[in-house]
PDB file of N, CA and C in Angstrom:
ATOM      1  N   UNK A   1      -1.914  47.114  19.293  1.00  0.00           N
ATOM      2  CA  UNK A   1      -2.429  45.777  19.116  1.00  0.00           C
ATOM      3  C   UNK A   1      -3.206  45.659  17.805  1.00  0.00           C
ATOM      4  N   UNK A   2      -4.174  46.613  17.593  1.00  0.00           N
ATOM      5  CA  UNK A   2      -4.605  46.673  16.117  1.00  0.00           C
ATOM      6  C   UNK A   2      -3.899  46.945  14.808  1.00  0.00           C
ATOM      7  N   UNK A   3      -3.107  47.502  14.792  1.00  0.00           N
ATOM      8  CA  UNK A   3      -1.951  47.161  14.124  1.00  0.00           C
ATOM      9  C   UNK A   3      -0.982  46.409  13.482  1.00  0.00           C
ATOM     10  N   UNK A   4      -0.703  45.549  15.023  1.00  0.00           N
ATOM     11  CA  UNK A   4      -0.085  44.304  14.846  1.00  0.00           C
ATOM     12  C   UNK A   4      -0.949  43.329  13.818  1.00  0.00           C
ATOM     13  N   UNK A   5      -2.491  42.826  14.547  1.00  0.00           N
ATOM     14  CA  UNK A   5      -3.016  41.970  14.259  1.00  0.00           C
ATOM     15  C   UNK A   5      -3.291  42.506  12.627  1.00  0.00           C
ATOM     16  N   UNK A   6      -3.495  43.587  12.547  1.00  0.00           N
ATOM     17  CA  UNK A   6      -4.096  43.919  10.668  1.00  0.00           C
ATOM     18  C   UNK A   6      -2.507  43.262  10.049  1.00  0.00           C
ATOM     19  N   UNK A   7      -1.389  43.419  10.366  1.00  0.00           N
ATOM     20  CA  UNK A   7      -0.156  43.503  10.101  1.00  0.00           C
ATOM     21  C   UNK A   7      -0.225  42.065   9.625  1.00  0.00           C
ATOM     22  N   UNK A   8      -0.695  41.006  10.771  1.00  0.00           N
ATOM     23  CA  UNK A   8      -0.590  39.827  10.707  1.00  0.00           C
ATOM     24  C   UNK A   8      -1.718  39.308  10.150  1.00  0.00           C
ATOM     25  N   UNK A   9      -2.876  39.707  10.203  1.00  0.00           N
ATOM     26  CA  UNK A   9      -3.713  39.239   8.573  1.00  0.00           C
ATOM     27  C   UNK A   9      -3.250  39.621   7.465  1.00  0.00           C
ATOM     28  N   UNK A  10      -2.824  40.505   6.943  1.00  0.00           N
ATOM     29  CA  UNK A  10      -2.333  40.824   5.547  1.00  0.00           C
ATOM     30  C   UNK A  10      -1.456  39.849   5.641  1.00  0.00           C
ATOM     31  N   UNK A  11      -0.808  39.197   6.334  1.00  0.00           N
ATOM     32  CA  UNK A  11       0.640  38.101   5.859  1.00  0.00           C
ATOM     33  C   UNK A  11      -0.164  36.958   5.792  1.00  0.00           C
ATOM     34  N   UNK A  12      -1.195  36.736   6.885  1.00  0.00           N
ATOM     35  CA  UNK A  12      -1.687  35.666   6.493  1.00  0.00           C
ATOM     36  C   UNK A  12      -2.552  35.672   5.051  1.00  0.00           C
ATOM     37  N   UNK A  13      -3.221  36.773   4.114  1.00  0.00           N
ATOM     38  CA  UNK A  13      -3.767  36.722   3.184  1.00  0.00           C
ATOM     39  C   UNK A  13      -2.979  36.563   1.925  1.00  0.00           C
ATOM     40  N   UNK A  14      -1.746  37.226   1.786  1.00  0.00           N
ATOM     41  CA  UNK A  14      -0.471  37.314   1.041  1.00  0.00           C
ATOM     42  C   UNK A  14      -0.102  35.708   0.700  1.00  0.00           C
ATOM     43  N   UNK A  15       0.357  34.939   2.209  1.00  0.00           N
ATOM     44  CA  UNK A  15       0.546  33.858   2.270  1.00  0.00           C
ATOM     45  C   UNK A  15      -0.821  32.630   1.384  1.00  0.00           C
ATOM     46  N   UNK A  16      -2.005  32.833   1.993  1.00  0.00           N
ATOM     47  CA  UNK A  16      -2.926  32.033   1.185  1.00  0.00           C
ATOM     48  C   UNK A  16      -3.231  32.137  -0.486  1.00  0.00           C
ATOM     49  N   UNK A  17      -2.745  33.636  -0.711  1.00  0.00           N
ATOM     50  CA  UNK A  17      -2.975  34.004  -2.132  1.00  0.00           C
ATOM     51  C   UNK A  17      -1.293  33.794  -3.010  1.00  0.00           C
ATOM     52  N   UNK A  18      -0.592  33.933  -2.138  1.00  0.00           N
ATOM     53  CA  UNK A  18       0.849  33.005  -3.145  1.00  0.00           C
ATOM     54  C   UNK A  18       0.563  31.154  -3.156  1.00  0.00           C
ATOM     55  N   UNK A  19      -0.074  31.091  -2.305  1.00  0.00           N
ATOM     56  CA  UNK A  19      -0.828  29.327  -2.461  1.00  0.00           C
ATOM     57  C   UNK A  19      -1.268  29.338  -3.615  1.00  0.00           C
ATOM     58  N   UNK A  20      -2.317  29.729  -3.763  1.00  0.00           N
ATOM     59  CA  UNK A  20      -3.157  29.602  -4.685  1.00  0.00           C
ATOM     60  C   UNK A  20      -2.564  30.067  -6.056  1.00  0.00           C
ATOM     61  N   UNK A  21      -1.828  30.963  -5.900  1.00  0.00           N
ATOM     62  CA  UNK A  21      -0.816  31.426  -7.413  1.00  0.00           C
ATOM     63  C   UNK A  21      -0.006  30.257  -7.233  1.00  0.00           C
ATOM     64  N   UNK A  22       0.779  29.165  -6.343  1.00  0.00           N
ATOM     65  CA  UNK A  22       1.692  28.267  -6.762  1.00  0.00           C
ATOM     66  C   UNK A  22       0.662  26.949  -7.155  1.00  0.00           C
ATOM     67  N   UNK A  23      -0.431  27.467  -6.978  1.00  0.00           N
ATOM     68  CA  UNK A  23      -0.983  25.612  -7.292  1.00  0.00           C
ATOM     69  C   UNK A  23      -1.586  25.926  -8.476  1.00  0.00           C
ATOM     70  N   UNK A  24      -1.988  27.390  -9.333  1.00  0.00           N
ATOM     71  CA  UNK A  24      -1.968  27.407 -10.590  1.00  0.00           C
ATOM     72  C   UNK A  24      -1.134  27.249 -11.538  1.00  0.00           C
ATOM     73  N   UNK A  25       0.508  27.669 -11.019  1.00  0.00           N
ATOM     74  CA  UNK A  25       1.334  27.522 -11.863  1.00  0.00           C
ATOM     75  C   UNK A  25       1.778  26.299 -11.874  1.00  0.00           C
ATOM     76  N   UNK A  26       1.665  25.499 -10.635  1.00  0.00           N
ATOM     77  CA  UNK A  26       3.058  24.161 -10.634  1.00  0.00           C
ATOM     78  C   UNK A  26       1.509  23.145 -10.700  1.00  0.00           C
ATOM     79  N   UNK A  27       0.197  23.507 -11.036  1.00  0.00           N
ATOM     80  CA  UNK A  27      -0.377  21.811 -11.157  1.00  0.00           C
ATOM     81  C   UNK A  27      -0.803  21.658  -9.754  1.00  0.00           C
ATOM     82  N   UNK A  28      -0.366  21.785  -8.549  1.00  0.00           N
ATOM     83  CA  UNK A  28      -0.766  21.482  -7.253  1.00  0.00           C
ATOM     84  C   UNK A  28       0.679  20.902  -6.819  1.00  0.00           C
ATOM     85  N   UNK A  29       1.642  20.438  -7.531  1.00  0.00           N
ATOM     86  CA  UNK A  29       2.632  19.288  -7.512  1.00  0.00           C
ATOM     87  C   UNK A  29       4.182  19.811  -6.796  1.00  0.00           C
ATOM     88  N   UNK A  30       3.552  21.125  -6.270  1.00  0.00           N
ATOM     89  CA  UNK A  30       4.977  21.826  -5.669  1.00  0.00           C
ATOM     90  C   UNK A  30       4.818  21.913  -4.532  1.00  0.00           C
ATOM     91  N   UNK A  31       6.053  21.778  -3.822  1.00  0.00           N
ATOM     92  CA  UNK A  31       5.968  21.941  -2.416  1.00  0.00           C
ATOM     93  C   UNK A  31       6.380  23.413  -1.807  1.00  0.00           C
ATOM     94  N   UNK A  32       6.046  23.939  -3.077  1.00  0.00           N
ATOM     95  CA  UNK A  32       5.711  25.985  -2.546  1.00  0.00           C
ATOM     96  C   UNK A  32       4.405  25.993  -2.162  1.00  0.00           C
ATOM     97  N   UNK A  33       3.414  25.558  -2.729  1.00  0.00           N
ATOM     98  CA  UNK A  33       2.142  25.653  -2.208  1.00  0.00           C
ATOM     99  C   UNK A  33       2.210  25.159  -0.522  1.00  0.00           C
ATOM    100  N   UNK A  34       2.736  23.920  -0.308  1.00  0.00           N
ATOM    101  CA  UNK A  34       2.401  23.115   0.819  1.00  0.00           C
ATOM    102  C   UNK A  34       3.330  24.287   1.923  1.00  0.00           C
ATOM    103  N   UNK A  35       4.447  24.693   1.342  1.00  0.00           N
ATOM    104  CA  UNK A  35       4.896  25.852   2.477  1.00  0.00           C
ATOM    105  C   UNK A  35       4.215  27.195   2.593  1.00  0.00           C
ATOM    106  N   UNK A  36       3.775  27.727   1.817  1.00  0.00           N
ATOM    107  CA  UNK A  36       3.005  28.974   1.732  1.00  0.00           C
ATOM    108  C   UNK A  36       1.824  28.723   2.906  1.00  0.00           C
ATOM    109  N   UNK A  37       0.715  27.097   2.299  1.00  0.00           N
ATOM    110  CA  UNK A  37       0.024  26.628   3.317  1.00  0.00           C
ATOM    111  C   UNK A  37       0.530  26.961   5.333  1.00  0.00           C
ATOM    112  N   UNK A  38       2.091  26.564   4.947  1.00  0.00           N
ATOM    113  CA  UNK A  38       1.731  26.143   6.578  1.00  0.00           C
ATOM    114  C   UNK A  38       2.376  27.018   7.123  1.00  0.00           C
ATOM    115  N   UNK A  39       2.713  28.212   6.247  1.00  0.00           N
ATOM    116  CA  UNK A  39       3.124  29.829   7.080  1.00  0.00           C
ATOM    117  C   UNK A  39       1.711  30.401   7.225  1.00  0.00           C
ATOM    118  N   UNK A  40       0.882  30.278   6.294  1.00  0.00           N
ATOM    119  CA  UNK A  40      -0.228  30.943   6.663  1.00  0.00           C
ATOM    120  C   UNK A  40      -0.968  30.254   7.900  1.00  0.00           C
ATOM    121  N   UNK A  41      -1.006  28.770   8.363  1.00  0.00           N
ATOM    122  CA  UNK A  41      -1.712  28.270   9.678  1.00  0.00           C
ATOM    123  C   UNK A  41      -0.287  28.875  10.766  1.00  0.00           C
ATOM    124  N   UNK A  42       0.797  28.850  10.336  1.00  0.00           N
ATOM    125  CA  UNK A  42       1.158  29.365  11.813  1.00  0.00           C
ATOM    126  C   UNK A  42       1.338  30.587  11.936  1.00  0.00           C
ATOM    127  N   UNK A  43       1.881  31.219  10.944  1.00  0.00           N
ATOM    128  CA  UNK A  43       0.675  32.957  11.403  1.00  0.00           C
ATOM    129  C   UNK A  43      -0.503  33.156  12.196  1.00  0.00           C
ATOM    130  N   UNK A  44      -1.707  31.990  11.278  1.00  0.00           N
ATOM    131  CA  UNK A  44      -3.223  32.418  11.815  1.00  0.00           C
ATOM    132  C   UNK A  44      -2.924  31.722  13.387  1.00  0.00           C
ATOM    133  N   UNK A  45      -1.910  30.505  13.537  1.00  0.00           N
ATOM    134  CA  UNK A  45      -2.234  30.295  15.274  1.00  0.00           C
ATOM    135  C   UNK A  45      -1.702  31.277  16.211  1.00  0.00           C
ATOM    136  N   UNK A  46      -0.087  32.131  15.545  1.00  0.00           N
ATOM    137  CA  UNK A  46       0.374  33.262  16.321  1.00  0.00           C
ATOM    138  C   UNK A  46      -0.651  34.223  16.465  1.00  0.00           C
ATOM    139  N   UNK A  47      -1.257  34.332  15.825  1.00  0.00           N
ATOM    140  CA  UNK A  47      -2.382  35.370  15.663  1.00  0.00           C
ATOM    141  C   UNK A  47      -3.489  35.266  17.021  1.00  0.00           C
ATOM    142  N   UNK A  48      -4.157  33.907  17.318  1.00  0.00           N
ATOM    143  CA  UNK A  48      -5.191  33.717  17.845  1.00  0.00           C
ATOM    144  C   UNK A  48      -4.433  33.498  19.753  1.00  0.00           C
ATOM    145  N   UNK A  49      -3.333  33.054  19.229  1.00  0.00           N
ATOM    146  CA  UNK A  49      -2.344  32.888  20.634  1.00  0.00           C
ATOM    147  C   UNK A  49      -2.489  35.001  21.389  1.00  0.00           C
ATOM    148  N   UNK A  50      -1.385  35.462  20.214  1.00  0.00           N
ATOM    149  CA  UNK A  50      -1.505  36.714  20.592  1.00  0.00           C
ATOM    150  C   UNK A  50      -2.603  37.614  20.728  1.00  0.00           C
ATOM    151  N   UNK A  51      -3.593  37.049  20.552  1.00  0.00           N
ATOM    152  CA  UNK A  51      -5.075  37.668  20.878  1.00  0.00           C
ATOM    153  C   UNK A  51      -5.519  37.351  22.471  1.00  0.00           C
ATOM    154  N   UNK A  52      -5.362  36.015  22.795  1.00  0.00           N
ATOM    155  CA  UNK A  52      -5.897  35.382  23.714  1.00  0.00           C
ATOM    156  C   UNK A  52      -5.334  35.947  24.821  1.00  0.00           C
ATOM    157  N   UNK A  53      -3.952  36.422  24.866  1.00  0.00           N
ATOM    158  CA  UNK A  53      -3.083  36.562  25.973  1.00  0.00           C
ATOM    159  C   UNK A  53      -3.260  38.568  26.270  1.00  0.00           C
ATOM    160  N   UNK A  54      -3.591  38.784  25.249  1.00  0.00           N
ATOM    161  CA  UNK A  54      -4.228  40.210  25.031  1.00  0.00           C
ATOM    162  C   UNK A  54      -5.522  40.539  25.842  1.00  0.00           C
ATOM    163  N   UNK A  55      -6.056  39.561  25.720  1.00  0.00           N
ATOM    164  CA  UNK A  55      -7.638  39.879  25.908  1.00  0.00           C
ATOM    165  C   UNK A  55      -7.239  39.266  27.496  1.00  0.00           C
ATOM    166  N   UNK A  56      -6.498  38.393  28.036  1.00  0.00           N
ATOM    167  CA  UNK A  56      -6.368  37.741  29.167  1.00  0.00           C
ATOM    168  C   UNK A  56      -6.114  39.249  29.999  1.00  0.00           C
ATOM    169  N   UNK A  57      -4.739  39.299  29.773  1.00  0.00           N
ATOM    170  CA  UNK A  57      -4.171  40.553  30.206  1.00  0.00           C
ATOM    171  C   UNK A  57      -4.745  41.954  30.219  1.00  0.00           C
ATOM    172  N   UNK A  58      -5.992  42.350  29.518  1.00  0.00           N
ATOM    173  CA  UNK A  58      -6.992  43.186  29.716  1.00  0.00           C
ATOM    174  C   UNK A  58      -7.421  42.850  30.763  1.00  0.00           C
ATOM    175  N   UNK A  59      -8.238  41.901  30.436  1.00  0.00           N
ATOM    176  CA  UNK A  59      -9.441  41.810  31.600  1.00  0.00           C
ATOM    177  C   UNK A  59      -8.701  41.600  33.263  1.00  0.00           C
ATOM    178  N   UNK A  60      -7.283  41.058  33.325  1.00  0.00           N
ATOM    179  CA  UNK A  60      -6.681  41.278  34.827  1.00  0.00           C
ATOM    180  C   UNK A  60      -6.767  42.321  35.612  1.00  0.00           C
ATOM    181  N   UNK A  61      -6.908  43.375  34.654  1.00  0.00           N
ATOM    182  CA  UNK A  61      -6.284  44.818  35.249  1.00  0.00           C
ATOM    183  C   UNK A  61      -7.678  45.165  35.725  1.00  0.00           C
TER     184      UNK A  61
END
């Protein structure tokens, strides 16, 4: 599980920092930035999903 989740912050950081490299190069005016944006929110929600159901499924047992 720790693994995974480090796995899946580094994509989400990758993802926010190719943002920020496409809105230096294109002006803000590309719609690479706006996709980079919304892989990195649905990463960070897979992320908080696959936490929740983790921590659920702990505490059952």
């Amino acid at each position: 599980m720790k693994i995974l989740a480090a796995i899946l912050f580094l994509i989400i950081l990758y993802s926010l920092g190719s943002a920020l490299y496409y809105m230096y190069k294109d002006g803000g005016n590309s719609t690479r930035m706006v996709k980079s944006l919304s892989i990195r929110i649905g990463v960070s929600i897979l992320l908080f999903v696959i936490m929740m159901v983790h921590t659920y499924f702990t505490h059952i047992v």
